[in-house]
C-alpha atoms as a PDB file:
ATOM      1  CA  UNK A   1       0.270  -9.532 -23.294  1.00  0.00           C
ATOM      2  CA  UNK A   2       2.828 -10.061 -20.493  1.00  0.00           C
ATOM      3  CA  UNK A   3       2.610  -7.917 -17.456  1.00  0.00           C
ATOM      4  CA  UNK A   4       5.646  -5.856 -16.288  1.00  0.00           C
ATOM      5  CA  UNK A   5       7.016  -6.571 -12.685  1.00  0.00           C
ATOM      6  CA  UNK A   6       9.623  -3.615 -10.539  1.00  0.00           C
ATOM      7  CA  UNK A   7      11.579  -5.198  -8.402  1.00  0.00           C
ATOM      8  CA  UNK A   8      14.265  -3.262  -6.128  1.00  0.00           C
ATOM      9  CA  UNK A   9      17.029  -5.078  -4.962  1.00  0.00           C
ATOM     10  CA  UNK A  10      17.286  -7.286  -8.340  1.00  0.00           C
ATOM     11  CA  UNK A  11      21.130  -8.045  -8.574  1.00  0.00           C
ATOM     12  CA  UNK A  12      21.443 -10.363  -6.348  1.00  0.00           C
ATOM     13  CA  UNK A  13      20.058 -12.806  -4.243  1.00  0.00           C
ATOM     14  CA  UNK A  14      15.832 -13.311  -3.467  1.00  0.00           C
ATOM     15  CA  UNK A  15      15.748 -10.079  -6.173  1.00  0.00           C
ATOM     16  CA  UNK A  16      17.349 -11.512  -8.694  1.00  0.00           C
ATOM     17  CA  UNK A  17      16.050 -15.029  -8.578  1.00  0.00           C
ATOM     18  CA  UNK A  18      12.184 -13.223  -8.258  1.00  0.00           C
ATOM     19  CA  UNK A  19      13.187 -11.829 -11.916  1.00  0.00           C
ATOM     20  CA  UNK A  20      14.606 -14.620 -13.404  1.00  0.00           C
ATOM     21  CA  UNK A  21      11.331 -16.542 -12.291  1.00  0.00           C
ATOM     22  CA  UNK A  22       9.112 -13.779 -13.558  1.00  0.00           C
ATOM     23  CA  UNK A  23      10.735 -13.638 -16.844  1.00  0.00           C
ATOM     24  CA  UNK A  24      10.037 -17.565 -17.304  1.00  0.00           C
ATOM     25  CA  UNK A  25       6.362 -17.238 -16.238  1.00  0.00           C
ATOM     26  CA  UNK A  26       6.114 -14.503 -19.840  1.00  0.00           C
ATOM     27  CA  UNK A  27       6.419 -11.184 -17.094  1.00  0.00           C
ATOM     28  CA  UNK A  28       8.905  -8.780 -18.441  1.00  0.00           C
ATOM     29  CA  UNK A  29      10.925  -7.056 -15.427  1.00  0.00           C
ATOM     30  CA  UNK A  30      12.421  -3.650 -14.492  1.00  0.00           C
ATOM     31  CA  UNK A  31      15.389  -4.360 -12.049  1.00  0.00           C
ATOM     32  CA  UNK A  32      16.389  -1.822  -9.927  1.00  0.00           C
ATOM     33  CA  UNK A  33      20.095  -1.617  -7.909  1.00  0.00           C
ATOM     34  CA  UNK A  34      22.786   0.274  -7.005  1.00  0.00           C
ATOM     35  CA  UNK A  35      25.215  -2.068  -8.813  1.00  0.00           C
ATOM     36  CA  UNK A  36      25.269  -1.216 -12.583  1.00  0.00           C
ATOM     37  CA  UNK A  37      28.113  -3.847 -13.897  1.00  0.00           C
ATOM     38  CA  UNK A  38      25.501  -6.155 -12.129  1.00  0.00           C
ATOM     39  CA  UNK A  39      22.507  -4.669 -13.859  1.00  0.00           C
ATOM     40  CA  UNK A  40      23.987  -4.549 -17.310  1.00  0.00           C
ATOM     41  CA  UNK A  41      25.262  -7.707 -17.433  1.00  0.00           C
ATOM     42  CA  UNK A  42      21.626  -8.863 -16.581  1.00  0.00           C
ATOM     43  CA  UNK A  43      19.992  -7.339 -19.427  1.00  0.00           C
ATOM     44  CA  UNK A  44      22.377  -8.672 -21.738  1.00  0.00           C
ATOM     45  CA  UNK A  45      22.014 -12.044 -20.776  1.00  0.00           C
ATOM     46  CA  UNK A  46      18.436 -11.553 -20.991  1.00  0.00           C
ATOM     47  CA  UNK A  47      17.863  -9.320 -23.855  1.00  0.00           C
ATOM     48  CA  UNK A  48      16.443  -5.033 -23.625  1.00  0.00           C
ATOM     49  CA  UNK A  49      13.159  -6.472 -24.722  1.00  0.00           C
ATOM     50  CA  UNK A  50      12.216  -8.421 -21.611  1.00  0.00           C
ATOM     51  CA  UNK A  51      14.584  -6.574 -19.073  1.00  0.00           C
ATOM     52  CA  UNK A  52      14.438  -2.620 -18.264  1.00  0.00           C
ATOM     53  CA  UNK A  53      17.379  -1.485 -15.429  1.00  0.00           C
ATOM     54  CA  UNK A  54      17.211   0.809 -13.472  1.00  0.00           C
ATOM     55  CA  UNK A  55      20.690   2.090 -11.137  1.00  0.00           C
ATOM     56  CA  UNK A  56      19.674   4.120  -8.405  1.00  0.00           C
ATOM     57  CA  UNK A  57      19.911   4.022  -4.654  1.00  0.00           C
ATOM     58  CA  UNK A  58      16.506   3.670  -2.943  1.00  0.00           C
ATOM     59  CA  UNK A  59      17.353   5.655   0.354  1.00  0.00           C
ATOM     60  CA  UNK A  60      17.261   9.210  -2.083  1.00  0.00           C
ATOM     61  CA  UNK A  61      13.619  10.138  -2.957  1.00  0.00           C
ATOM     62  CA  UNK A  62      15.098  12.567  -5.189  1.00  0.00           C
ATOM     63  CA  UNK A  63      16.522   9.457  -7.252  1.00  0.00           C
ATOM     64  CA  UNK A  64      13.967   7.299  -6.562  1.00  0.00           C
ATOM     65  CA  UNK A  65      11.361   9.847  -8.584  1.00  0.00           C
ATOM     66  CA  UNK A  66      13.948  10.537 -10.761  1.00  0.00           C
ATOM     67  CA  UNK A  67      14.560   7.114 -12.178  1.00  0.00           C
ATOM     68  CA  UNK A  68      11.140   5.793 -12.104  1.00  0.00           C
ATOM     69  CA  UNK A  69       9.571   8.846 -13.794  1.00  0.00           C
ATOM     70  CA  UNK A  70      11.949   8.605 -16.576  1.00  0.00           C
ATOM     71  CA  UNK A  71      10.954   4.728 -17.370  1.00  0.00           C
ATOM     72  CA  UNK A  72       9.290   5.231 -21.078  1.00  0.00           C
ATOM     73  CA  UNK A  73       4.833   5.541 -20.752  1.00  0.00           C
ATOM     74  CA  UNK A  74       4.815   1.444 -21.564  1.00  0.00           C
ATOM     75  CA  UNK A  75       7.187   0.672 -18.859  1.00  0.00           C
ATOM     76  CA  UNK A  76       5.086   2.580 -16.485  1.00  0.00           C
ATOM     77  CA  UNK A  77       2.057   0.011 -16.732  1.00  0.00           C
ATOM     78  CA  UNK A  78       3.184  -2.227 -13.673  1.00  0.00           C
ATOM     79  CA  UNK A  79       1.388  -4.569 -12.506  1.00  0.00           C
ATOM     80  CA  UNK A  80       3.425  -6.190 -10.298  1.00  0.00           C
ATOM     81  CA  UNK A  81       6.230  -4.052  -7.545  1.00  0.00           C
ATOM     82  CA  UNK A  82       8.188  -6.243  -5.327  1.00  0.00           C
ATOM     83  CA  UNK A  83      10.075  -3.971  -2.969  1.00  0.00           C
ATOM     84  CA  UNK A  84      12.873  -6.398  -2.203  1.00  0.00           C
ATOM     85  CA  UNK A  85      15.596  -3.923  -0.971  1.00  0.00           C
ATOM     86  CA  UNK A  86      16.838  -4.300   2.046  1.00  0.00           C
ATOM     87  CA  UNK A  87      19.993  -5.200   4.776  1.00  0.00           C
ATOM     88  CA  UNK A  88      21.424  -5.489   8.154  1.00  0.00           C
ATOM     89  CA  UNK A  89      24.476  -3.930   9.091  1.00  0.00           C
ATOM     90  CA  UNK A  90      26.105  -4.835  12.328  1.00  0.00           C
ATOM     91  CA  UNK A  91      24.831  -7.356  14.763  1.00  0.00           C
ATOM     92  CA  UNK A  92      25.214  -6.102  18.743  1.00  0.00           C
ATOM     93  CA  UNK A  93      23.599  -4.500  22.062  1.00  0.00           C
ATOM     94  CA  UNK A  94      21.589  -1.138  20.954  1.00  0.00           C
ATOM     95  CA  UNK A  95      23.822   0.753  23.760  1.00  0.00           C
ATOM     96  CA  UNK A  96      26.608   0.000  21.965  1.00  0.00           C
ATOM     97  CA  UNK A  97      25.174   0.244  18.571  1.00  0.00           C
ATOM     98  CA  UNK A  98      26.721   1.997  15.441  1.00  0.00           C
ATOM     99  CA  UNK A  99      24.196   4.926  14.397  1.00  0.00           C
ATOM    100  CA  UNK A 100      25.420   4.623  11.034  1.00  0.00           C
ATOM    101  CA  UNK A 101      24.309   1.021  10.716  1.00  0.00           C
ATOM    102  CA  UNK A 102      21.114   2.561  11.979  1.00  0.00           C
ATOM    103  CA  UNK A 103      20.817   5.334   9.726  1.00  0.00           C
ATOM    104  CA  UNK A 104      21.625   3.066   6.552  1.00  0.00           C
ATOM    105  CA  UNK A 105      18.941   0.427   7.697  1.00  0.00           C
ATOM    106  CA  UNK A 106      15.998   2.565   8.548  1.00  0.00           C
ATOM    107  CA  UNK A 107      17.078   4.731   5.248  1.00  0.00           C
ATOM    108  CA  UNK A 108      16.727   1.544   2.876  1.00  0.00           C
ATOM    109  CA  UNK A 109      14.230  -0.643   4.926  1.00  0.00           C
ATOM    110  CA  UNK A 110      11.534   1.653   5.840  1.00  0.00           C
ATOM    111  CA  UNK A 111      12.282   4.932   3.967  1.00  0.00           C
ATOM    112  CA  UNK A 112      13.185   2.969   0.473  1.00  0.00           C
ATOM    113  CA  UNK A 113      10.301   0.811   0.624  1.00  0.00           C
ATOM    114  CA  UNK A 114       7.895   3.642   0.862  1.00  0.00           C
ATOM    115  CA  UNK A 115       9.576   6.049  -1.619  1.00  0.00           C
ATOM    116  CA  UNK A 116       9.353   3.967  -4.679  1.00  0.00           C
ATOM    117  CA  UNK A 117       5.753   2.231  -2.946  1.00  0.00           C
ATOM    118  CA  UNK A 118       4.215   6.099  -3.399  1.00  0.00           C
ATOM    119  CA  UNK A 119       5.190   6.174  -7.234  1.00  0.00           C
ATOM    120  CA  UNK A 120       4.178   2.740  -8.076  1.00  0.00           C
ATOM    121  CA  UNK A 121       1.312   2.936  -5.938  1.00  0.00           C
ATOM    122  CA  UNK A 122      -0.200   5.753  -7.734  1.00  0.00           C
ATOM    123  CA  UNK A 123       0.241   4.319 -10.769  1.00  0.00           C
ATOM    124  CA  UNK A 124      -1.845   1.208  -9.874  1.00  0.00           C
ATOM    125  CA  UNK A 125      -4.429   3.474  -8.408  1.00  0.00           C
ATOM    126  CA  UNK A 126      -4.872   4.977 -11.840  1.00  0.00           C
ATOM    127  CA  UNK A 127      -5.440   1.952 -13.668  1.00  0.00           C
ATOM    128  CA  UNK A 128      -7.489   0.302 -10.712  1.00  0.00           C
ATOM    129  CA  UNK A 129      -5.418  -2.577 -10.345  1.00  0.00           C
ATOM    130  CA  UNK A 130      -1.373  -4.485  -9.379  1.00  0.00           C
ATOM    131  CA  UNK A 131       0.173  -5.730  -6.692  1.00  0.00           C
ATOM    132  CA  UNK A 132       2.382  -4.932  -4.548  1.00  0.00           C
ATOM    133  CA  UNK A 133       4.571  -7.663  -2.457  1.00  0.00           C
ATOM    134  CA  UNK A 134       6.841  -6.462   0.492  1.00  0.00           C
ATOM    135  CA  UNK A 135       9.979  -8.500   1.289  1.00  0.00           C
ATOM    136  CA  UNK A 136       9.581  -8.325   5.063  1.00  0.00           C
ATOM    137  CA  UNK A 137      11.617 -10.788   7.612  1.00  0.00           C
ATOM    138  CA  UNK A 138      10.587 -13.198  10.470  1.00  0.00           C
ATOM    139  CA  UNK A 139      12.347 -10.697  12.330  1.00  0.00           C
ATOM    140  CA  UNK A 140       9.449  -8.163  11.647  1.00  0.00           C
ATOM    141  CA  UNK A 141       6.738 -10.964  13.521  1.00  0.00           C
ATOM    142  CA  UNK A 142       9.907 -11.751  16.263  1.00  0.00           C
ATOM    143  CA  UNK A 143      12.852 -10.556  18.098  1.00  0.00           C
ATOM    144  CA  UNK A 144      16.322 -11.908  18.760  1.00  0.00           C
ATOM    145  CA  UNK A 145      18.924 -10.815  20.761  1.00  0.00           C
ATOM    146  CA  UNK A 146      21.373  -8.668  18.876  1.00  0.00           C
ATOM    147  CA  UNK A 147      18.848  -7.704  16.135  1.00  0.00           C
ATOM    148  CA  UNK A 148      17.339  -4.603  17.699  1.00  0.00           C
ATOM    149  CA  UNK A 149      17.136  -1.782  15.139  1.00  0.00           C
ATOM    150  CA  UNK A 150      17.358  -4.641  12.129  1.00  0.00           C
ATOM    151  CA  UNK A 151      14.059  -6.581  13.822  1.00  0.00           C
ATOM    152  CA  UNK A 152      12.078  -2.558  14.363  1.00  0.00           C
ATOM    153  CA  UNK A 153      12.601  -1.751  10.624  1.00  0.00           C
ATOM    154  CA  UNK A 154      11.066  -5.259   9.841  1.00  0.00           C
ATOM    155  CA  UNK A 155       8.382  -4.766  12.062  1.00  0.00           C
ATOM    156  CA  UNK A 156       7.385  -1.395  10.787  1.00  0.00           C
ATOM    157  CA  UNK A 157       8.045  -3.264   6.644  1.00  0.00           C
ATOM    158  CA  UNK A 158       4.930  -5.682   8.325  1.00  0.00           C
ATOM    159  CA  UNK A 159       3.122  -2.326   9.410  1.00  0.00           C
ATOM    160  CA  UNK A 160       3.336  -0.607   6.518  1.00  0.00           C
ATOM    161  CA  UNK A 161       2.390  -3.740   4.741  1.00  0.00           C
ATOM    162  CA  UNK A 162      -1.221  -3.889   6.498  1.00  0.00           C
ATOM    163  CA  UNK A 163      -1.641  -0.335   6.342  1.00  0.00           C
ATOM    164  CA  UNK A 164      -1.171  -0.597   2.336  1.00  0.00           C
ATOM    165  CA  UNK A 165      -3.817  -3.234   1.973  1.00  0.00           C
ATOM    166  CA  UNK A 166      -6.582  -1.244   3.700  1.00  0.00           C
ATOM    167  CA  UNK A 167      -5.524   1.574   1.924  1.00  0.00           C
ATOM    168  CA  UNK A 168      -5.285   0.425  -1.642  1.00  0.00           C
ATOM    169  CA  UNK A 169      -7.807  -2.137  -1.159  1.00  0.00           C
ATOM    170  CA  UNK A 170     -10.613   0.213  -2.534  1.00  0.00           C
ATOM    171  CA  UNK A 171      -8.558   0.592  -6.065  1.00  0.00           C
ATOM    172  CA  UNK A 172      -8.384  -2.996  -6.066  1.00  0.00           C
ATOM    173  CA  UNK A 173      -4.365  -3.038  -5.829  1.00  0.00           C
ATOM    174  CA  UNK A 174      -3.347  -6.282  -3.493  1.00  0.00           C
ATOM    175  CA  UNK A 175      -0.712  -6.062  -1.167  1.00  0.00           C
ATOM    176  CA  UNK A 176       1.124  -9.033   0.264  1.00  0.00           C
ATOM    177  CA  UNK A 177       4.389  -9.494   3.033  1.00  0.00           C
ATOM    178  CA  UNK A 178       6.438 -12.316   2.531  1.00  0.00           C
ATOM    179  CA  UNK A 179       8.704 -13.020   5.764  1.00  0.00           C
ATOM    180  CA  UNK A 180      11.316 -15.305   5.484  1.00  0.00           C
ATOM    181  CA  UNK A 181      13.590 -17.216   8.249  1.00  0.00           C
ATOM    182  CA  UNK A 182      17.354 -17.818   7.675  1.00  0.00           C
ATOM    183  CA  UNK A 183      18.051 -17.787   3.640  1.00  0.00           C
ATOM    184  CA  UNK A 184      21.167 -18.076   2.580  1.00  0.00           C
ATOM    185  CA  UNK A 185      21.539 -15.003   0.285  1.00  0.00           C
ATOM    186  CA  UNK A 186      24.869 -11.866   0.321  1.00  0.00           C
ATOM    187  CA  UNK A 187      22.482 -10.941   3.817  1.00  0.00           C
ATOM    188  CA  UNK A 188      24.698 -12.073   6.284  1.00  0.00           C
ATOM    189  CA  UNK A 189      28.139 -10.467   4.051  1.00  0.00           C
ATOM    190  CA  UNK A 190      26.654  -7.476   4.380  1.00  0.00           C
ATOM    191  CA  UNK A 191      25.964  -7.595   8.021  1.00  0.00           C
ATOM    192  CA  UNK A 192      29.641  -8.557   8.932  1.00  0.00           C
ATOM    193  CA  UNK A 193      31.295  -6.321   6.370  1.00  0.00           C
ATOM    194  CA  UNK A 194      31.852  -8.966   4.044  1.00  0.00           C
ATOM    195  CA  UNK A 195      33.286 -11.446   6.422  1.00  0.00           C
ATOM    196  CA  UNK A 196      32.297 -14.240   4.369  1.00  0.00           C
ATOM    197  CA  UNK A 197      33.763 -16.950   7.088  1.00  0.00           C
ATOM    198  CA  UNK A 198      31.716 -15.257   9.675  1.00  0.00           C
ATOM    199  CA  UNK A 199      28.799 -15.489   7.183  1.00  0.00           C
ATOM    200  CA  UNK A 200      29.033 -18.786   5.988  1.00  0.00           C
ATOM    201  CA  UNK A 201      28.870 -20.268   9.732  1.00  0.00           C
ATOM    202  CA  UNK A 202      25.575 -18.694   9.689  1.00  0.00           C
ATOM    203  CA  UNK A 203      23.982 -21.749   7.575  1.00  0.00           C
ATOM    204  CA  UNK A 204      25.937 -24.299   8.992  1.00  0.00           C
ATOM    205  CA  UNK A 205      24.664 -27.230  10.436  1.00  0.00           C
ATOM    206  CA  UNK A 206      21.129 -26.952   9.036  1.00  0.00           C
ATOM    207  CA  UNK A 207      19.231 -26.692   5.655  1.00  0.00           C
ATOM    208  CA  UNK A 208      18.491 -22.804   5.314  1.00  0.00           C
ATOM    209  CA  UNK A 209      16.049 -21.313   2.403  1.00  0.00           C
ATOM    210  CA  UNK A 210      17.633 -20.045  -0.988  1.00  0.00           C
ATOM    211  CA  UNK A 211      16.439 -17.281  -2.949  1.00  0.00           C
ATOM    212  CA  UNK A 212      14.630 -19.782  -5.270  1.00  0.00           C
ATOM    213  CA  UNK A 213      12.120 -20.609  -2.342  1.00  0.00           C
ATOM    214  CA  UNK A 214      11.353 -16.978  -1.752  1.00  0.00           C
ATOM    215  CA  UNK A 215      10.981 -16.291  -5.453  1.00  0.00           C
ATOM    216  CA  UNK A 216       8.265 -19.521  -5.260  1.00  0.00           C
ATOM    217  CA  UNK A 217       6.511 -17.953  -2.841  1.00  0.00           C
ATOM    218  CA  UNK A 218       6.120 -14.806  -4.835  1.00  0.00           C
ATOM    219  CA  UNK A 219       5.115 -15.854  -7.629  1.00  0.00           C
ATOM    220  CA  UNK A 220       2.974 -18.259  -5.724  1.00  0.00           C
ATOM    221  CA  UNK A 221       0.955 -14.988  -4.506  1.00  0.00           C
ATOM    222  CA  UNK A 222       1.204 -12.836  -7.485  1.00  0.00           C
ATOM    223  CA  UNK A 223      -0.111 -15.842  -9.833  1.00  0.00           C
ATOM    224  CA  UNK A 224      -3.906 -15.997  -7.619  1.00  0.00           C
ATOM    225  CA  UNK A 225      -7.140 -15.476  -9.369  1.00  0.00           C
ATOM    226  CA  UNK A 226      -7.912 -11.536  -9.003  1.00  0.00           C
ATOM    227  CA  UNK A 227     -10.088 -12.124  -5.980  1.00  0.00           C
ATOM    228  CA  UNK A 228      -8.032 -13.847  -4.374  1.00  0.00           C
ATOM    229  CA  UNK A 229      -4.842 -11.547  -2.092  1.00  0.00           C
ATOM    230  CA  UNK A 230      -2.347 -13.387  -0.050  1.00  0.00           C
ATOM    231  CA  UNK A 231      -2.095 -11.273   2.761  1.00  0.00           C
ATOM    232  CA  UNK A 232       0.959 -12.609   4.857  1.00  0.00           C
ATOM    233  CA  UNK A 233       3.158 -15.735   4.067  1.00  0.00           C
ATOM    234  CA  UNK A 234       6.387 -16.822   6.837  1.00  0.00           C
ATOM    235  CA  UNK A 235       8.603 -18.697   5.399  1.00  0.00           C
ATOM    236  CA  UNK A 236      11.161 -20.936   7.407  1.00  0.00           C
ATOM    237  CA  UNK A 237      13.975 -23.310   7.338  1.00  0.00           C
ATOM    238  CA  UNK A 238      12.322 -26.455   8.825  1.00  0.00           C
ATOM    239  CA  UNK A 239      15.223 -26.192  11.048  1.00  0.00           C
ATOM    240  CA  UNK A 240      14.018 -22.912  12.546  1.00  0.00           C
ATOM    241  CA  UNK A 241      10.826 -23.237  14.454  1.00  0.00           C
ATOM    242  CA  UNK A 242      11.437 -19.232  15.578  1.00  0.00           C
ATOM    243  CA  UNK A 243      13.692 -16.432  14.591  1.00  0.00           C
ATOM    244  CA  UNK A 244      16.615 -16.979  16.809  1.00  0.00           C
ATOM    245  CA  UNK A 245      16.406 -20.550  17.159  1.00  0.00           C
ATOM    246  CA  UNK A 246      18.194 -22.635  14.705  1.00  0.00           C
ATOM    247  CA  UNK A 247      18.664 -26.811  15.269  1.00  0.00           C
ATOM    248  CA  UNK A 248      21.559 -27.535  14.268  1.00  0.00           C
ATOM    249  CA  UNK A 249      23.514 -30.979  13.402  1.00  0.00           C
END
């Protein structure tokens, strides 16, 4: 039978190459964004037998329940939730810092992750088992300059993450954070307002991490015998021996 895998943040990106991974390894996959065209165009490439999508915007509880309590009783049987959702908006000094970047990335980063974790999480509790995997950052183990309020709401994804293993532990639920260095994903669009020069002179120089070696390393820790939990994995460019150091040709 093949198990069933959430994943927030699925149209794009580490999200979207996690499903496309799971669906070749026989998992079928509930994709969750806030970009239908994206979502539907998934599900028909895929077909509505391996593929469930969900459009809702992780930041609103009130959707969050909404749209996961209305997935049909065999949907509901997950066994895998990869809270992938996530951004940074704005790169600068905290004194001069925009409160609505703020607001948007403590709303999806922190408050997203645990909204649809407390659904999902309940469910695994019933049935005694799943596992949850946390798309966390290097900048939740580090700090760079210019990444204040990004880097706190990746060090409290790496918090949470820990706290959710001792708590689920006992229902036999696994928990694992997955922190990558510089991939080169939409993240750096959406933190210069979809400058896409300014963004693509991010990766220059050096070899950065795709989504397809994040996906890897999921699968990697959701495929382990069932007493065996990955706890933490960091993930980096070769390149970049620390968060904001990058060698570059």
């Amino acid at each position: 039978m093949s198990k069933i895998a959430l994943i927030t943040g699925g149209t794009s990106g580490i999200g979207l190459a996690t499903a496309k991974l799971l669906l070749e390894n026989d998992y079928k996959v509930i994709v969750t964004g806030r970009r239908a065209e994206r979502l539907l165009q998934f599900q028909e490439e895929i077909g509505s037998d391996k593929v469930y999508t969900l459009c809702f915007d992780v930041r609103s509880d009130e959707e969050v329940n909404f749209a996961l309590n209305s997935l049909p009783a065999e949907w509901k049987n997950i066994d895998v939730l990869v809270n992938n959702a996530g951004l940074a908006w704005g790169l600068g000094q905290f004194f001069n810092g925009n409160t609505t970047h703020w607001d948007t990335m403590i709303d999806t980063n922190i408050k997203g992750l645990l909204y649809v974790s407390k659904v999902v999480a309940n469910w695994m509790k019933d049935k005694k088992s799943g596992h949850i995997v946390n798309i966390g950052s290097i900048a939740g183990k580090d700090v760079y300059m210019n990444g204040n309020v990004y880097c706190a709401t990746k060090h409290a994804v790496d918090a949470l993450t820990r706290a959710m293993r001792i708590e689920l532990a006992e229902f036999k639920v696994k928990v694992t954070g997955i922190h990558p260095g510089a991939v080169e994903t939409e993240f750096s669009e959406v933190r210069f307002d979809g400058d896409k020069d300014r963004a693509k002179k991010v990766y220059e120089g050096f070899e950065n991490l795709i989504a397809d070696d994040i996906a890897d390393a999921v699968y990697y820790a959701v495929s382990r015998p069932a007493h065996v939990n990955i706890n933490d994995l960091v993930i980096m460019p070769t390149a970049q021996p620390a968060a904001g150091v990058i060698h570059r040709n």
